[in-house]
C-alpha atoms as a PDB file:
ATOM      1  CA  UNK A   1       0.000   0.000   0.000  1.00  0.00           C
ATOM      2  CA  UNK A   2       1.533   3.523  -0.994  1.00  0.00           C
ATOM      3  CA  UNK A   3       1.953   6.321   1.588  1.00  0.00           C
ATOM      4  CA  UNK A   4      -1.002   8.059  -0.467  1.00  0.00           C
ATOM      5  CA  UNK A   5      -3.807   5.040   0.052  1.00  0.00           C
ATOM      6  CA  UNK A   6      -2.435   4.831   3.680  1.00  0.00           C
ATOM      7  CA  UNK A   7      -5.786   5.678   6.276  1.00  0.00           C
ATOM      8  CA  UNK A   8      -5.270   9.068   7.636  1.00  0.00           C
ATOM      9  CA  UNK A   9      -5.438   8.924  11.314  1.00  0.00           C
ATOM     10  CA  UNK A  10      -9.303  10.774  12.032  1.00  0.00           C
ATOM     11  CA  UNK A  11      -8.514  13.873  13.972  1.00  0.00           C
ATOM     12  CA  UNK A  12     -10.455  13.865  17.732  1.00  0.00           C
ATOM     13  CA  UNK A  13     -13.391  16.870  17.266  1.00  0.00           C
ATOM     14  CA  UNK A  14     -12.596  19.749  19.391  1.00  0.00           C
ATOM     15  CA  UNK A  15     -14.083  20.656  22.604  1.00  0.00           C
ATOM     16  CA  UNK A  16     -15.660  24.052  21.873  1.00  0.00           C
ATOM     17  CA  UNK A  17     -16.724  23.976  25.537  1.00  0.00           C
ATOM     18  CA  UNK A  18     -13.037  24.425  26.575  1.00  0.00           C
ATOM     19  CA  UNK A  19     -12.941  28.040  26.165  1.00  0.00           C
ATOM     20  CA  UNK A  20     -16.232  28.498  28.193  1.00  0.00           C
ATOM     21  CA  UNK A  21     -14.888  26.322  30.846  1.00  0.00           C
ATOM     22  CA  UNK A  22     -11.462  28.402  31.078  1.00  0.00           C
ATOM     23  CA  UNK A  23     -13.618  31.807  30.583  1.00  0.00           C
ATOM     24  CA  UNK A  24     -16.206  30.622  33.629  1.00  0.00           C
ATOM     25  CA  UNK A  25     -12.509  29.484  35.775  1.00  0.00           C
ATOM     26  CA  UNK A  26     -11.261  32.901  34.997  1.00  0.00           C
ATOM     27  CA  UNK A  27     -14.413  34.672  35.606  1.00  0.00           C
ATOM     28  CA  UNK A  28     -14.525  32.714  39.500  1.00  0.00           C
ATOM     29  CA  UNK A  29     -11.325  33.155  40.185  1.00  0.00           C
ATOM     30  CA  UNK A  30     -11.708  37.099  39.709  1.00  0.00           C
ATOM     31  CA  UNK A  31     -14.686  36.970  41.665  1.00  0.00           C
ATOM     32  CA  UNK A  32     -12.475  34.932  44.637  1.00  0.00           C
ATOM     33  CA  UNK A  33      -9.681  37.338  44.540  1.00  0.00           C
ATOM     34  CA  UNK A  34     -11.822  40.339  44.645  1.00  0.00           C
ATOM     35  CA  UNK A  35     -13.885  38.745  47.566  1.00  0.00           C
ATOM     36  CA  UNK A  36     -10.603  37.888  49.549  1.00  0.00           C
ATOM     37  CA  UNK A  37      -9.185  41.792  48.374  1.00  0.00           C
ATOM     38  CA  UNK A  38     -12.607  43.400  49.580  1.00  0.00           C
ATOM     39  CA  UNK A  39     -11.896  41.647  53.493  1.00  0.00           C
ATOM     40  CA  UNK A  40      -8.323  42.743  53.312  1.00  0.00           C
ATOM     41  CA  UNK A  41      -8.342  46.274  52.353  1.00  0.00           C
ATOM     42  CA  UNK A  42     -11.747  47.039  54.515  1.00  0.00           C
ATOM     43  CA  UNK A  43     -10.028  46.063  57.632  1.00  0.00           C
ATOM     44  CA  UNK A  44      -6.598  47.340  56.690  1.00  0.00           C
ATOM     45  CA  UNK A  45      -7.123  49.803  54.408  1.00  0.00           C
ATOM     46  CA  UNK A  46      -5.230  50.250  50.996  1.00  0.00           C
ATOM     47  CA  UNK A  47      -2.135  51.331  52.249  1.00  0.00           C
ATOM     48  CA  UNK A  48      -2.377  48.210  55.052  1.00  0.00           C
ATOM     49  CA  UNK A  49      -3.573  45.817  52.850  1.00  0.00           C
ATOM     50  CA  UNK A  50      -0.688  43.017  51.606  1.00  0.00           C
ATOM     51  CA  UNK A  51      -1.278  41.587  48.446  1.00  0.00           C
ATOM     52  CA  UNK A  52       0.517  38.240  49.834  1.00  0.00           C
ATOM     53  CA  UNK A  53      -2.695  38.103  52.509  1.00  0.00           C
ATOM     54  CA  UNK A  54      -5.242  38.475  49.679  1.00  0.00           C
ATOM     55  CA  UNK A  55      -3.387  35.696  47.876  1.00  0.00           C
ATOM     56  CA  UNK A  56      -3.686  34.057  50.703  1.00  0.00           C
ATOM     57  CA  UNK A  57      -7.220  34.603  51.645  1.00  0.00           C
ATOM     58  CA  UNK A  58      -8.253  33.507  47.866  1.00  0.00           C
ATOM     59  CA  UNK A  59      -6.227  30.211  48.265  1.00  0.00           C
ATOM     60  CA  UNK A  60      -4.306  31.609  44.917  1.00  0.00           C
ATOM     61  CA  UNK A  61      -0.864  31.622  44.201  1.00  0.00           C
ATOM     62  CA  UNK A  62      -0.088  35.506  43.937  1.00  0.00           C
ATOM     63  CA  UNK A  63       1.790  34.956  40.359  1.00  0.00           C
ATOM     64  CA  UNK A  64      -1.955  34.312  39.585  1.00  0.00           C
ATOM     65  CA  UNK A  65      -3.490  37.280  40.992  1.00  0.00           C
ATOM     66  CA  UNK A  66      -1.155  39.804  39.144  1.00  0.00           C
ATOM     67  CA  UNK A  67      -2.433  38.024  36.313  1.00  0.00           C
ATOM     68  CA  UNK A  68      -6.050  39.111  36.675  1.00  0.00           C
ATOM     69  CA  UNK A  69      -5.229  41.984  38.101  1.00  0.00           C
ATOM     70  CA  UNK A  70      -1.669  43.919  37.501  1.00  0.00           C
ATOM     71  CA  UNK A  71      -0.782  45.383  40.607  1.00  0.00           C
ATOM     72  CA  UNK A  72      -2.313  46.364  44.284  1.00  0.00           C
ATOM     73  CA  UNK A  73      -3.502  49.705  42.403  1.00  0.00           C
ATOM     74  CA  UNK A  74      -5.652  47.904  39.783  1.00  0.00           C
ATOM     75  CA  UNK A  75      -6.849  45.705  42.463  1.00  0.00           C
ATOM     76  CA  UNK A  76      -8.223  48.141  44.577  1.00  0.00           C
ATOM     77  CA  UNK A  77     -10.060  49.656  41.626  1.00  0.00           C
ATOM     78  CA  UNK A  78     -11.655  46.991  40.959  1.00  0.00           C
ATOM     79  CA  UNK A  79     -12.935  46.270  44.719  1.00  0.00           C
ATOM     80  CA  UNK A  80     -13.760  49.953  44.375  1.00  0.00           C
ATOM     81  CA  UNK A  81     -16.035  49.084  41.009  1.00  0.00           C
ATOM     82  CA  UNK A  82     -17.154  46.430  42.957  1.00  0.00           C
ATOM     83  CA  UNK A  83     -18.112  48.115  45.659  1.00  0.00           C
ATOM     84  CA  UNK A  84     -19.925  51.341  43.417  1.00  0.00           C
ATOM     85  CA  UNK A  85     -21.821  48.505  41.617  1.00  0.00           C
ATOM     86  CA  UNK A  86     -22.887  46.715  44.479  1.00  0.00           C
ATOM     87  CA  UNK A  87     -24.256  49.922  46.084  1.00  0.00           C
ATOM     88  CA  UNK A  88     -25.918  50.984  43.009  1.00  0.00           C
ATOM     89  CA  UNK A  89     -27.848  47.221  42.430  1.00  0.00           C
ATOM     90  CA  UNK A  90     -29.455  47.781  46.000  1.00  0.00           C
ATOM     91  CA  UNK A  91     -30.351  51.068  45.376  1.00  0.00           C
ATOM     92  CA  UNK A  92     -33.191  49.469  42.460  1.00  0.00           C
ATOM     93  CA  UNK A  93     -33.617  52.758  40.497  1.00  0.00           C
ATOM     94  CA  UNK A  94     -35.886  50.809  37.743  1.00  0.00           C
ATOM     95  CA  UNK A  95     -38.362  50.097  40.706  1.00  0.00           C
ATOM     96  CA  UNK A  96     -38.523  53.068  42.063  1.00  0.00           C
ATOM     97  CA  UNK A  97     -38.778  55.149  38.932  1.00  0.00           C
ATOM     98  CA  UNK A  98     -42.294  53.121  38.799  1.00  0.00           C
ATOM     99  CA  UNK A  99     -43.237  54.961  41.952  1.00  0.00           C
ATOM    100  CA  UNK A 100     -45.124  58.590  42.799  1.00  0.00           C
ATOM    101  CA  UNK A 101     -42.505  61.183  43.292  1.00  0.00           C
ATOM    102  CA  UNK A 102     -43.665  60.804  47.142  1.00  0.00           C
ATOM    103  CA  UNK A 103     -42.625  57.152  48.007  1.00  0.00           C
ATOM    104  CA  UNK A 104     -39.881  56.810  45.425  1.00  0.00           C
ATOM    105  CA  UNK A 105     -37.893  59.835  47.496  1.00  0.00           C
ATOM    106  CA  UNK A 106     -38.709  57.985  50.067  1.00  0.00           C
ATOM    107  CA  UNK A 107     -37.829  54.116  49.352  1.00  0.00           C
ATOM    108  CA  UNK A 108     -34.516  55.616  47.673  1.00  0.00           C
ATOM    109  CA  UNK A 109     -33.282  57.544  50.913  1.00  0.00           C
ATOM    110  CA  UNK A 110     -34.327  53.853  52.724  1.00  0.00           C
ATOM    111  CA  UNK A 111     -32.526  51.298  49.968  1.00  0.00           C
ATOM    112  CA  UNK A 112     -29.311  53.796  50.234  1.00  0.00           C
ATOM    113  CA  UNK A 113     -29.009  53.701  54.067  1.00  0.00           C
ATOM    114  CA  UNK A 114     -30.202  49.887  54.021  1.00  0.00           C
ATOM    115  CA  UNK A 115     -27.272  49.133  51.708  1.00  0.00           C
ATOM    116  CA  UNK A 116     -24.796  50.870  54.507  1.00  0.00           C
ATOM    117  CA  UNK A 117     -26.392  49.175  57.139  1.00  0.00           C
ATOM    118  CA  UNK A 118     -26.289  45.592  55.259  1.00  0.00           C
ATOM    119  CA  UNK A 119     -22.634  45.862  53.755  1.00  0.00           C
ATOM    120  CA  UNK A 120     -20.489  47.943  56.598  1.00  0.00           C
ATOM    121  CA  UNK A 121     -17.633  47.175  54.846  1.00  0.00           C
ATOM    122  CA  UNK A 122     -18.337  48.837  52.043  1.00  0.00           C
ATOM    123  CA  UNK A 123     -17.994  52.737  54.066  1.00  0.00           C
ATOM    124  CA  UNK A 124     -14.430  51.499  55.389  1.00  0.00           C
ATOM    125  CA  UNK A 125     -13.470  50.508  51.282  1.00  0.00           C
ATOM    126  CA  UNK A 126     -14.728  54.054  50.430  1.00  0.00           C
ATOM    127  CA  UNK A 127     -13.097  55.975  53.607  1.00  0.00           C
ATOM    128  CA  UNK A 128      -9.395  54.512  52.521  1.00  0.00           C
ATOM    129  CA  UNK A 129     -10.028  55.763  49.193  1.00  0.00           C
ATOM    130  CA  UNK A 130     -11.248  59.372  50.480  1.00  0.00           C
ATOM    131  CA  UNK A 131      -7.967  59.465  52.849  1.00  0.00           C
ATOM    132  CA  UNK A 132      -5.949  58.630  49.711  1.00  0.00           C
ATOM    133  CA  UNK A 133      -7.622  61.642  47.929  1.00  0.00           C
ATOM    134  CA  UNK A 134      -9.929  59.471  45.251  1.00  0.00           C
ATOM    135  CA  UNK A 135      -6.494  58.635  43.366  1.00  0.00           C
ATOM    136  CA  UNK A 136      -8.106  55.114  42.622  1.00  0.00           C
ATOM    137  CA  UNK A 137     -11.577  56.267  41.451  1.00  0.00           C
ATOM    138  CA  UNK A 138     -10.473  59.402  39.070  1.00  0.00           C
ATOM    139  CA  UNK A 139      -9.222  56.201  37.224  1.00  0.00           C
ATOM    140  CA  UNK A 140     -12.412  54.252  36.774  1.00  0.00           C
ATOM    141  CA  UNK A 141     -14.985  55.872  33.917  1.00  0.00           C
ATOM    142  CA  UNK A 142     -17.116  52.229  34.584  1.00  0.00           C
ATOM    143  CA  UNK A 143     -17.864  54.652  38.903  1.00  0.00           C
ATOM    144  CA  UNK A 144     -18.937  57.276  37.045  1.00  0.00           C
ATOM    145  CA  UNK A 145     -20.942  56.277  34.557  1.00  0.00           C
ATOM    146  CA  UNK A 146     -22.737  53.996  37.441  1.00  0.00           C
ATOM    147  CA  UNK A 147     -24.265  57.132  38.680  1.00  0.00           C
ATOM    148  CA  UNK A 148     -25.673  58.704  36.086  1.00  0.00           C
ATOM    149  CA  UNK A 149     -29.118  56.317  36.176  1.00  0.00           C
ATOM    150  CA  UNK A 150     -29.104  56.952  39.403  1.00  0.00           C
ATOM    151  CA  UNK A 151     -29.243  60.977  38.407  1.00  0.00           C
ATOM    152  CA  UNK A 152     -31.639  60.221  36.374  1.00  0.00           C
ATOM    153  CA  UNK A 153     -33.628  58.839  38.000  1.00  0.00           C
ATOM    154  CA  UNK A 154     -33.721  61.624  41.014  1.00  0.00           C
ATOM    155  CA  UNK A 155     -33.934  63.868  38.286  1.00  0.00           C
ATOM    156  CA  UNK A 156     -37.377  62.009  37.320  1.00  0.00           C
ATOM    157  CA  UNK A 157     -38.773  62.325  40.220  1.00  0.00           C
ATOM    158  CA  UNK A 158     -38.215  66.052  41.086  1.00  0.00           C
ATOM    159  CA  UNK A 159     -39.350  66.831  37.831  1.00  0.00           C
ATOM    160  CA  UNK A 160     -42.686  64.581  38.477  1.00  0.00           C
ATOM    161  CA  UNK A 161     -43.001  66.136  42.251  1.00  0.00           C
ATOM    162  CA  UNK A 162     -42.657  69.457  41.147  1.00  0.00           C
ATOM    163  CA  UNK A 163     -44.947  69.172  38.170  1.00  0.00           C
ATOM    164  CA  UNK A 164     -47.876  67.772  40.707  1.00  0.00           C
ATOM    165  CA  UNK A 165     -46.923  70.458  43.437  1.00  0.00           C
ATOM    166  CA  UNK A 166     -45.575  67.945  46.110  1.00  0.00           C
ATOM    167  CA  UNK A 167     -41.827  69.158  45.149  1.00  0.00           C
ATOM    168  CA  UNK A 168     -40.179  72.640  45.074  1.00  0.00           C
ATOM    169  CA  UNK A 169     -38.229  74.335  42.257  1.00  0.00           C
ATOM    170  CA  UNK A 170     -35.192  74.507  41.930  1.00  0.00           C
ATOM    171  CA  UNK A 171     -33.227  71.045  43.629  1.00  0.00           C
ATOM    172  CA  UNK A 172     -29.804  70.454  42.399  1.00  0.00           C
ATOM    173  CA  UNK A 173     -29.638  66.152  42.190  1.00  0.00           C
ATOM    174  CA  UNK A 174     -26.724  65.438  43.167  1.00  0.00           C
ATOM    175  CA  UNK A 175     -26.638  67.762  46.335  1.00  0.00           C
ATOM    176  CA  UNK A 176     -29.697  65.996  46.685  1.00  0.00           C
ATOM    177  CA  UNK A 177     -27.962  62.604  47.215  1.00  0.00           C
ATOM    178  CA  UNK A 178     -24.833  63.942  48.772  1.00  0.00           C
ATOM    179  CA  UNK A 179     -27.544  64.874  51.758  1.00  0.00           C
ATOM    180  CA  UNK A 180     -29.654  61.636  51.701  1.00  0.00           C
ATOM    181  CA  UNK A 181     -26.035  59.346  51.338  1.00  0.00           C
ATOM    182  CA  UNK A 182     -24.734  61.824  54.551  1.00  0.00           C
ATOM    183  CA  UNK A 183     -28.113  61.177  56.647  1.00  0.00           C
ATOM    184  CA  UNK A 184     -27.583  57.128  56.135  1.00  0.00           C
ATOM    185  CA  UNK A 185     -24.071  56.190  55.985  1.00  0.00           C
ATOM    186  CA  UNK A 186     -22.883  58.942  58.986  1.00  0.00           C
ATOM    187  CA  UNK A 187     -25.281  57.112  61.069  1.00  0.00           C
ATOM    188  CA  UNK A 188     -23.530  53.581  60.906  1.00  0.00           C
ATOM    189  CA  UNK A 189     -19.854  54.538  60.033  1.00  0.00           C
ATOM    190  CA  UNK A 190     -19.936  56.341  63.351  1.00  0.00           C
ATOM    191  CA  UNK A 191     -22.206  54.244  65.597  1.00  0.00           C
ATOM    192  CA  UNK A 192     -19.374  53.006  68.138  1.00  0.00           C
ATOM    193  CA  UNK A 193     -18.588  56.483  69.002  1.00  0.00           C
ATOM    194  CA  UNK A 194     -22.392  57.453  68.836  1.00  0.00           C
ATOM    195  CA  UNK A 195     -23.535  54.287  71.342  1.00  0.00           C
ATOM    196  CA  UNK A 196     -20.835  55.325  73.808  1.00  0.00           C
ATOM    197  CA  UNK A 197     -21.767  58.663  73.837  1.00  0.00           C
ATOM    198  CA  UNK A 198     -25.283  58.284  73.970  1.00  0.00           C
ATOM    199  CA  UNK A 199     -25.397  54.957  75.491  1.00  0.00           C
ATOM    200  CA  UNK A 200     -28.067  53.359  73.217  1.00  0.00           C
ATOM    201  CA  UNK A 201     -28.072  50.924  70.981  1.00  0.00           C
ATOM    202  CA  UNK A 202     -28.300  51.873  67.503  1.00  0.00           C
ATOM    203  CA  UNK A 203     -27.945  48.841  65.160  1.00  0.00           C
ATOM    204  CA  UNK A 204     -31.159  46.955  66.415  1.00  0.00           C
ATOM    205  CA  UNK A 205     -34.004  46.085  63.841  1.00  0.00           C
ATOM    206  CA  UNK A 206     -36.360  48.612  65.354  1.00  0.00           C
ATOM    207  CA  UNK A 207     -33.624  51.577  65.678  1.00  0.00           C
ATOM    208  CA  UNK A 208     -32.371  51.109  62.184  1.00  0.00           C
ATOM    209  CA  UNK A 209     -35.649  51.413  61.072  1.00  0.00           C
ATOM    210  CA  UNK A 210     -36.374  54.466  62.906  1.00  0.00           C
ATOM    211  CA  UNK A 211     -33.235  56.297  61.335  1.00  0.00           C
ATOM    212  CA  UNK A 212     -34.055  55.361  58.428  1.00  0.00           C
ATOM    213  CA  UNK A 213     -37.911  57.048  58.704  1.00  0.00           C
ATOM    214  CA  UNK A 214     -36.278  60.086  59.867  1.00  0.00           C
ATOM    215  CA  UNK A 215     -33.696  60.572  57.353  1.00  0.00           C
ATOM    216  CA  UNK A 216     -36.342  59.889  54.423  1.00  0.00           C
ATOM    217  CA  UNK A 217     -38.893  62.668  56.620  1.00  0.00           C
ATOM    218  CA  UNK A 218     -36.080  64.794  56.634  1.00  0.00           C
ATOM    219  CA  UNK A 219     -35.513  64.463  53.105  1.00  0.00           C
ATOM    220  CA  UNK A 220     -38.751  64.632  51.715  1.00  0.00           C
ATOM    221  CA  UNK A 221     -40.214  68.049  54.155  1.00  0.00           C
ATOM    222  CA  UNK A 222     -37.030  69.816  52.485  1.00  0.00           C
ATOM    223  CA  UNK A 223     -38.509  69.009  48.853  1.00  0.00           C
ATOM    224  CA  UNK A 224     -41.682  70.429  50.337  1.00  0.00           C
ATOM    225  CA  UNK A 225     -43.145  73.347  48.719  1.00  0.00           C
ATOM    226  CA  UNK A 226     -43.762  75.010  51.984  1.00  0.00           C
ATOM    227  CA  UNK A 227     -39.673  74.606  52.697  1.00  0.00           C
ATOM    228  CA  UNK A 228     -38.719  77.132  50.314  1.00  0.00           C
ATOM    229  CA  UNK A 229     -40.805  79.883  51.733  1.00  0.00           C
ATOM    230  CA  UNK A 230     -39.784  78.772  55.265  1.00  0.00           C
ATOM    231  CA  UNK A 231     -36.038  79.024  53.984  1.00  0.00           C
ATOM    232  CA  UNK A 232     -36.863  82.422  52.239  1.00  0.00           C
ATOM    233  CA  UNK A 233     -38.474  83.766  55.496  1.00  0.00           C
ATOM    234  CA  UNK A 234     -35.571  82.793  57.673  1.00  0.00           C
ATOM    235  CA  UNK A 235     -33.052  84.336  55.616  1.00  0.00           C
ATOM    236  CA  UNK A 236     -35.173  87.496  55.402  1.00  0.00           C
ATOM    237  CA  UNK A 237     -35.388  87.722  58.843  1.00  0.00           C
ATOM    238  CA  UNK A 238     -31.589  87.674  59.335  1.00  0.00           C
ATOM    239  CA  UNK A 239     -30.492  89.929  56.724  1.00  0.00           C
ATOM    240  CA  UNK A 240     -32.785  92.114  58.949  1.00  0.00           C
ATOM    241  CA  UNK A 241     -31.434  91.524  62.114  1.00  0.00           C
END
């Protein structure tokens, strides 16, 4: 038999589930190292946090952590995206946006402080970043462009609540959310020093709840019609004096 009528040897059929496999393995093994980066730096900090600990945490060798992610800078970023998105997803802006002006100010200033009071972690990520000037988040356009649904979506309602009369002119949204994120997350970053102060006990079901009323009452007899002429009289009256 010549080499050309020799049977060719039938080539095995490739796995095209290999690459999904390695892509779901990579995509895991992110998530890990991000989950074992997220403990480290939001009990230590950036500047305290070792990579060789969050290699250690993830059960990775740390070859294969500078792999997914280049250095302790990218890292953080990413636990900082991670963090931004996680905030945002409890925050449900589709839901509320399906609510009257009234209760979706309201539910939003609750979701935002329930997110602070669920994830703790999440202010001590954020307050390393702030001491460190934002040098990590100028970086990341995915933080930024997070927010703007959420803008929108504040934006929606103001418009709605001052086109029905239950809102004032005038409401800038993001000081807006600067004051509601300030009334929520001040409240549990600082409750150690707060319950030793005050001696009460402020992370209980009941108490948490009862912050939370009061910071979305706060919020929403500011947006009040009435507010504005309260606000205009007050500074009348002291121009006078």
């Amino acid at each position: 038999m010549s080499s050309q009528d020799a049977p060719t040897e039938a080539r095995p059929p490739r796995d095209k589930t290999r690459p999904v496999v390695r892509r779901e393995s990579s995509r895991k093994t992110r998530e890990t190292i991000i989950q074992a980066a997220l403990a480290e730096f939001s009990s230590k900090g950036y500047d305290g946090g070792r990579v060789d600990e969050i290699a250690l945490r993830a059960g990775i060798n740390k070859n294969v952590l500078y792999h997914h992610f280049g250095n302790k800078d990218d890292l953080f970023t990413a636990v900082l995206e991670y963090t931004y998105d996680s905030i945002r997803s409890h925050q449900k802006d589709l839901q509320i946006r399906g609510m009257d002006p009234v209760n979706g100010m309201r539910r939003l200033v609750v979701f935002t402080g329930q997110v602070w009071v669920r994830f703790p972690e999440f202010q001590r990520i954020l307050s390393s970043e702030n001491l460190n000037q934002g040098k990590h988040i100028v970086t990341s356009a995915a933080i930024r462009e997070m927010y703007n649904p959420l803008l929108d979506t504040i934006r929606d309602l103001l418009q709605r609540g001052q086109h029905e009369g239950l809102f004032r002119e005038n409401i800038d949204a993001v000081d807006l959310y600067i004051s509601i994120t300030s009334l929520t997350a001040h409240y549990v970053s600082n409750r150690y020093t707060f319950e030793a102060i005050f001696g009460q006990r402020l992370m209980t079901a009941q108490r948490i709840k009862q912050r939370l009323d009061h910071a979305a009452e706060m919020v929403l007899r500011y947006l009040r019609p009435d507010a504005a002429d309260a606000a205009g009289g007050g500074a009348a009256q002291a121009a006078t004096a």
